[in-house]
Protein backbone atom coordinates (compact mmCIF):
# COMPACT_ATOMS: atom_id res chain seq x y z
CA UNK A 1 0.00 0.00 0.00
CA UNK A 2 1.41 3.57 -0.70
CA UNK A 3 1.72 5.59 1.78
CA UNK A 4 2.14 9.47 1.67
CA UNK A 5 3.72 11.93 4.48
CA UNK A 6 3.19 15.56 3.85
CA UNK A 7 3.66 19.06 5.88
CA UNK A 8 1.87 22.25 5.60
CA UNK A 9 0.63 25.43 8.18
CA UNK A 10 -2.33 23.21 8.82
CA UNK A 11 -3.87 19.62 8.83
CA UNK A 12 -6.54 20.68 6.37
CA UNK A 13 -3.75 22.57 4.05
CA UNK A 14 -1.86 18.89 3.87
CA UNK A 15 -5.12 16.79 3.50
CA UNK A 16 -5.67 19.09 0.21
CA UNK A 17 -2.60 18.55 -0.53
CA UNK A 18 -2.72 14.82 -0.62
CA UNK A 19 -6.42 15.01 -2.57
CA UNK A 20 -4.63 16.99 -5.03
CA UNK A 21 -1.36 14.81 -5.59
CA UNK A 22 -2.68 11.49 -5.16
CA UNK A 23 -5.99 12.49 -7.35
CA UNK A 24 -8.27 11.07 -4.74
CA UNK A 25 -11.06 12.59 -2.72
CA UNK A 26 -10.75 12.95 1.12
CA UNK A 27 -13.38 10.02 1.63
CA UNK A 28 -10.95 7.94 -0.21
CA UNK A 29 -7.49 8.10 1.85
CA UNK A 30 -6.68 7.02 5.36
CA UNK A 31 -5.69 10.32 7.00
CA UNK A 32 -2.99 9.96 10.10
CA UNK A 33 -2.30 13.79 12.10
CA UNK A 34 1.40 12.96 13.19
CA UNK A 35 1.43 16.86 14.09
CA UNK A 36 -1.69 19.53 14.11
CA UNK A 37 1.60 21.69 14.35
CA UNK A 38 1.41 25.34 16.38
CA UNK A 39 1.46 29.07 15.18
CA UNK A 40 4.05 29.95 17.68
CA UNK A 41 5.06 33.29 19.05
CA UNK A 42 2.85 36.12 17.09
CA UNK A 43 2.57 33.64 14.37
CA UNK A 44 6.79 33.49 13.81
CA UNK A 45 8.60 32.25 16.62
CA UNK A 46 8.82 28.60 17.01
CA UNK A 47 6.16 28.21 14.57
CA UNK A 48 6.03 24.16 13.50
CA UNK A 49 4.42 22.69 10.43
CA UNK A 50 1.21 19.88 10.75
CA UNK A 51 2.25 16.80 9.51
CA UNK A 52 0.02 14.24 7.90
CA UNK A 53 0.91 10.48 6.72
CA UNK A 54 -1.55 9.31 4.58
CA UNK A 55 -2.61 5.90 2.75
CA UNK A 56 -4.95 5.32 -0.33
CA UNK A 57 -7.70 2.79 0.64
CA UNK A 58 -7.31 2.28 -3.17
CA UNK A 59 -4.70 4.03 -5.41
CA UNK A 60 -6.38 4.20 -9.35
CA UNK A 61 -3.46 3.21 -11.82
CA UNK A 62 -4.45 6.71 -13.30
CA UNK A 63 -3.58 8.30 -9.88
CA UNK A 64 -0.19 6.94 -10.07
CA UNK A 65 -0.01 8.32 -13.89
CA UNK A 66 -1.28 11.78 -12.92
CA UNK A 67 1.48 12.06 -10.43
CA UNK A 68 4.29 10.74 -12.84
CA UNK A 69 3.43 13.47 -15.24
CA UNK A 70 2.85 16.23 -12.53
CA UNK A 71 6.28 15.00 -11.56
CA UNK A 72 8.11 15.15 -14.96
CA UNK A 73 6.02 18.41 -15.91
CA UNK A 74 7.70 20.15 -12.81
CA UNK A 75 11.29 19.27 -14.09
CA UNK A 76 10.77 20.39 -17.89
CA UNK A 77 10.01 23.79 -16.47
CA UNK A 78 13.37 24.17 -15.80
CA UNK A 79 14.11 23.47 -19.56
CA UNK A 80 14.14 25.89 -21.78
CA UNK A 81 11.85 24.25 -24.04
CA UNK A 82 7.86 24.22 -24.80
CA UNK A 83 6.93 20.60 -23.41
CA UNK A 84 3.59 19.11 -23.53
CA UNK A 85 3.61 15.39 -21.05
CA UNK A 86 0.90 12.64 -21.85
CA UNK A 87 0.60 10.01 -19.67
CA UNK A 88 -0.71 6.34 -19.88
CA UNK A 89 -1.37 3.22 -17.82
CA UNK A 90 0.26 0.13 -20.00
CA UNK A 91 -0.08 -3.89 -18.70
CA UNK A 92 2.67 -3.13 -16.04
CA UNK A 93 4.17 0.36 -15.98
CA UNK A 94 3.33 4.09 -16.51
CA UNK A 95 4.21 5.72 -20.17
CA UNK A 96 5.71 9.53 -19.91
CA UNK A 97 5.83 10.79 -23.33
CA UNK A 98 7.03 14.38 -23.96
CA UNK A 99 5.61 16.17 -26.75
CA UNK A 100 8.43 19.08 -28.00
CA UNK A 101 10.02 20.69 -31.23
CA UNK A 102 13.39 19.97 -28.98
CA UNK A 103 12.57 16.43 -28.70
CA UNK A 104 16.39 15.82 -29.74
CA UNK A 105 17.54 17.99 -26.87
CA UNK A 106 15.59 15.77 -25.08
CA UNK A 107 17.07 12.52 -25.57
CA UNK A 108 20.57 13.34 -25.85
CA UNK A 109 23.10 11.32 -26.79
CA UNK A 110 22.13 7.49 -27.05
CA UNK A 111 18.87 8.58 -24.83
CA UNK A 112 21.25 9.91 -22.08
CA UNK A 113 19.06 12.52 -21.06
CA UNK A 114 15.98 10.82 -21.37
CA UNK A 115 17.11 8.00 -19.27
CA UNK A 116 18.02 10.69 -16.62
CA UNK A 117 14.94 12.55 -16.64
CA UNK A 118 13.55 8.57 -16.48
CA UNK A 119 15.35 8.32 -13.02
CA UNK A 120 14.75 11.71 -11.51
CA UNK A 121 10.79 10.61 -11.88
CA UNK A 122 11.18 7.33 -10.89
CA UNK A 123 13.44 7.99 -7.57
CA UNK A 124 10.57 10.76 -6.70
CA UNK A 125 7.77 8.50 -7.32
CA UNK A 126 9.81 5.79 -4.41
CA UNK A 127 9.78 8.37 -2.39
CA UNK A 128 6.02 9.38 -2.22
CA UNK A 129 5.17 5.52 -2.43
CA UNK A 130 6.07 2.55 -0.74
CA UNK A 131 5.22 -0.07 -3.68
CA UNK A 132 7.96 -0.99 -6.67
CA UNK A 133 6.38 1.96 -9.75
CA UNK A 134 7.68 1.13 -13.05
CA UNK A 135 8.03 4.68 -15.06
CA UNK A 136 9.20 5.31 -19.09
CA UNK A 137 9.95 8.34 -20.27
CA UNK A 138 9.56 8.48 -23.95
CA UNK A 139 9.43 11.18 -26.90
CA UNK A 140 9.25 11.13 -30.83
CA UNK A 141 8.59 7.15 -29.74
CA UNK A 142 12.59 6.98 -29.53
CA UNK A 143 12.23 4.28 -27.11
CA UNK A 144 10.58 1.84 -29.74
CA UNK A 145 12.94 2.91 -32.38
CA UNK A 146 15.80 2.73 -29.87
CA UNK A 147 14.40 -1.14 -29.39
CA UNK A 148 14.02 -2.17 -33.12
CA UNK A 149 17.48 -0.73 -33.65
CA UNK A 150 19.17 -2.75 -31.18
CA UNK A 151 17.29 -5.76 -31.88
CA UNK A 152 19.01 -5.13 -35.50
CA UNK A 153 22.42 -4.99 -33.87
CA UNK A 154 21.90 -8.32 -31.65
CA UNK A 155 20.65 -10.60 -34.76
CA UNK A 156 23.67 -8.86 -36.88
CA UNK A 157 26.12 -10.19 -34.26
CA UNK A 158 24.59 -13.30 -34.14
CA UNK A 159 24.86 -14.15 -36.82
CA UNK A 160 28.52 -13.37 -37.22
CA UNK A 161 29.01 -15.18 -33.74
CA UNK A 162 27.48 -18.49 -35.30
CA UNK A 163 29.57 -18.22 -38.80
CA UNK A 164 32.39 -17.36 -37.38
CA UNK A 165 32.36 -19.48 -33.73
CA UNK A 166 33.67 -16.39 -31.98
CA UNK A 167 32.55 -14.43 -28.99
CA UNK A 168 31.61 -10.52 -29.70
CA UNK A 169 31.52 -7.85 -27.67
CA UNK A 170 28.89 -4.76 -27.82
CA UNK A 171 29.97 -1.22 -26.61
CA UNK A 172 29.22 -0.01 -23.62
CA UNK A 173 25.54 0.14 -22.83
CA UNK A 174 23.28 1.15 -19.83
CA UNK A 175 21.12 -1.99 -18.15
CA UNK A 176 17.70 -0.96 -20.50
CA UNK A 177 19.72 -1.66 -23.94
CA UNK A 178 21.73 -4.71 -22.17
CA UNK A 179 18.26 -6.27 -21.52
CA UNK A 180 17.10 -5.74 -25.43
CA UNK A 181 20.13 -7.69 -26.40
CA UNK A 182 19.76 -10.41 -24.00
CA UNK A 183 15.49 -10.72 -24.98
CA UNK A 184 16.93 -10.50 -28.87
CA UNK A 185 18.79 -13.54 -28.85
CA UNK A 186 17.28 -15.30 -25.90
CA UNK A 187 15.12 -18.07 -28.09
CA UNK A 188 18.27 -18.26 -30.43
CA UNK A 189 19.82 -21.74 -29.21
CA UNK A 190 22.78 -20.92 -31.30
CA UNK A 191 24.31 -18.50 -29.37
CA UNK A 192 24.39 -17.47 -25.38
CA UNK A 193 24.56 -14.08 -23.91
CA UNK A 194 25.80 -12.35 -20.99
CA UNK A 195 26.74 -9.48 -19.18
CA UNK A 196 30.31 -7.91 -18.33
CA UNK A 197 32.11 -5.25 -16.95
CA UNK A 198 31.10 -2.53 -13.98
CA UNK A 199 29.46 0.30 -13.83
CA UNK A 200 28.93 2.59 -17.58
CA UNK A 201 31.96 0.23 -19.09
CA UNK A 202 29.30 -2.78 -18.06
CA UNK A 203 29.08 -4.54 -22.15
CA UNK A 204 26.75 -7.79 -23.47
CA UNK A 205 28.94 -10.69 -24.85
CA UNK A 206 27.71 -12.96 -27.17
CA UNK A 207 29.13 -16.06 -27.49
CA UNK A 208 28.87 -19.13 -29.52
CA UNK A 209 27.78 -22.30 -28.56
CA UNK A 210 28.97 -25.88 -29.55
CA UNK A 211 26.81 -28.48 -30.75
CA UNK A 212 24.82 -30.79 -28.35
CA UNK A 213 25.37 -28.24 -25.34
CA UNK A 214 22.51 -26.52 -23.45
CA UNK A 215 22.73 -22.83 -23.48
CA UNK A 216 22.73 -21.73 -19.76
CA UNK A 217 20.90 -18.41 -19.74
CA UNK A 218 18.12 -18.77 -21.96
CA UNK A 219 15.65 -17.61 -19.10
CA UNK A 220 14.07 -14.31 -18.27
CA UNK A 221 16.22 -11.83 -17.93
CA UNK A 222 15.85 -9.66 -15.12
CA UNK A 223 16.92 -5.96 -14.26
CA UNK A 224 19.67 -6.94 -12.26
CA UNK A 225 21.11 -9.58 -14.54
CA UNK A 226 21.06 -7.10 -17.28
């Protein structure tokens, strides 16, 4: 269950707080006054902030969306660059796309930026809620084009892995384009993948493999083994 903390001058400032960010009306969350808080001295001194923790008796997929792109919306203000963000619920994680005439700005190079921007709404989703959120950022559908490219790249190498029974190596890639390789080849009994090197140097080798032997890693590839 998610659960929510906020802080304003007063309990009924943080409750419409929590309507507004979690999409929900008040009958609909589980409200918890950790502080009513205190106007202090005239109002100033030693004045202390009501503090609320509060928990969705149901949390709507779309809430979680409308929070992602409230979220991501707040951060493109700081780019100079008209942004429009739609969001939608897909079979297990929330779609960002950002709608710009800067949309290469925007992904940077090899989707660096939009992988960042990725994180920044992801790590302040975790914070806000308790449960594992899957978020994509996306724009000018790079992401899918991004995929069918590197899908390319993985049955190229294959097949010069299986003609020429020799390992390759890919460049450098982040743990998103790792996993496309590994799900590209991973019905392809021919060949074997895995994962090497640390940190940004962290590559996909694909190697060959011999007649009559199982390949070891055909299975789902997680995040982590990416």
């Amino acid at each position: 269950m998610s659960i929510l903390e906020l802080e304003e001058k007063s309990v009924e400032e943080a409750i419409a707080r929590a309507c507004e960010q979690l999409q929900l009306p008040r009958e609909q969350l589980d409200i918890e006054i950790i502080s009513k808080g205190s106007s202090g001295i005239f109002g100033i001194v030693g004045a202390k902030k009501a503090k609320i923790r509060v928990t969705p008796k149901v949390l709507p997929a779309t809430a979680v969306a409308e929070r992602a792109k409230m979220v991501l919306t707040e951060i493109l203000k700081h780019v100079d660059l008209p942004t429009v963000v739609e969001a939608e619920n897909k079979e297990d994680y929330v779609y960002l796309n950002i709608i710009s005439n800067g949309s290469g700005l925007l992904i940077g190079k090899r989707g660096k930026t939009l992988n960042a921007l990725q994180y920044l709404v992801s790590k302040i989703l975790q914070q806000e809620f308790t449960e594992s959120l899957s978020i994509v950022v996306d724009t000018e559908n790079y992401r899918t084009k991004r995929e069918g490219s590197l899908t390319e790249l993985a049955l190229q190498l294959s097949e010069k892995v299986k003609r020429t029974l020799r390992p390759l190596t890919t460049g450098p890639m982040n743990s998103q384009d790792r996993r496309i390789i590994h799900l590209a080849l991973k019905e392809d009994h021919d060949v074997r993948t895995k994962s090497k090197g640390e940190g940004n140097l962290r590559r996909v080798v694909i190697y060959p493999v011999r007649r009559g032997k199982k390949p070891q890693n055909k299975i789902t590839v997680t995040e982590q083994e990416a």
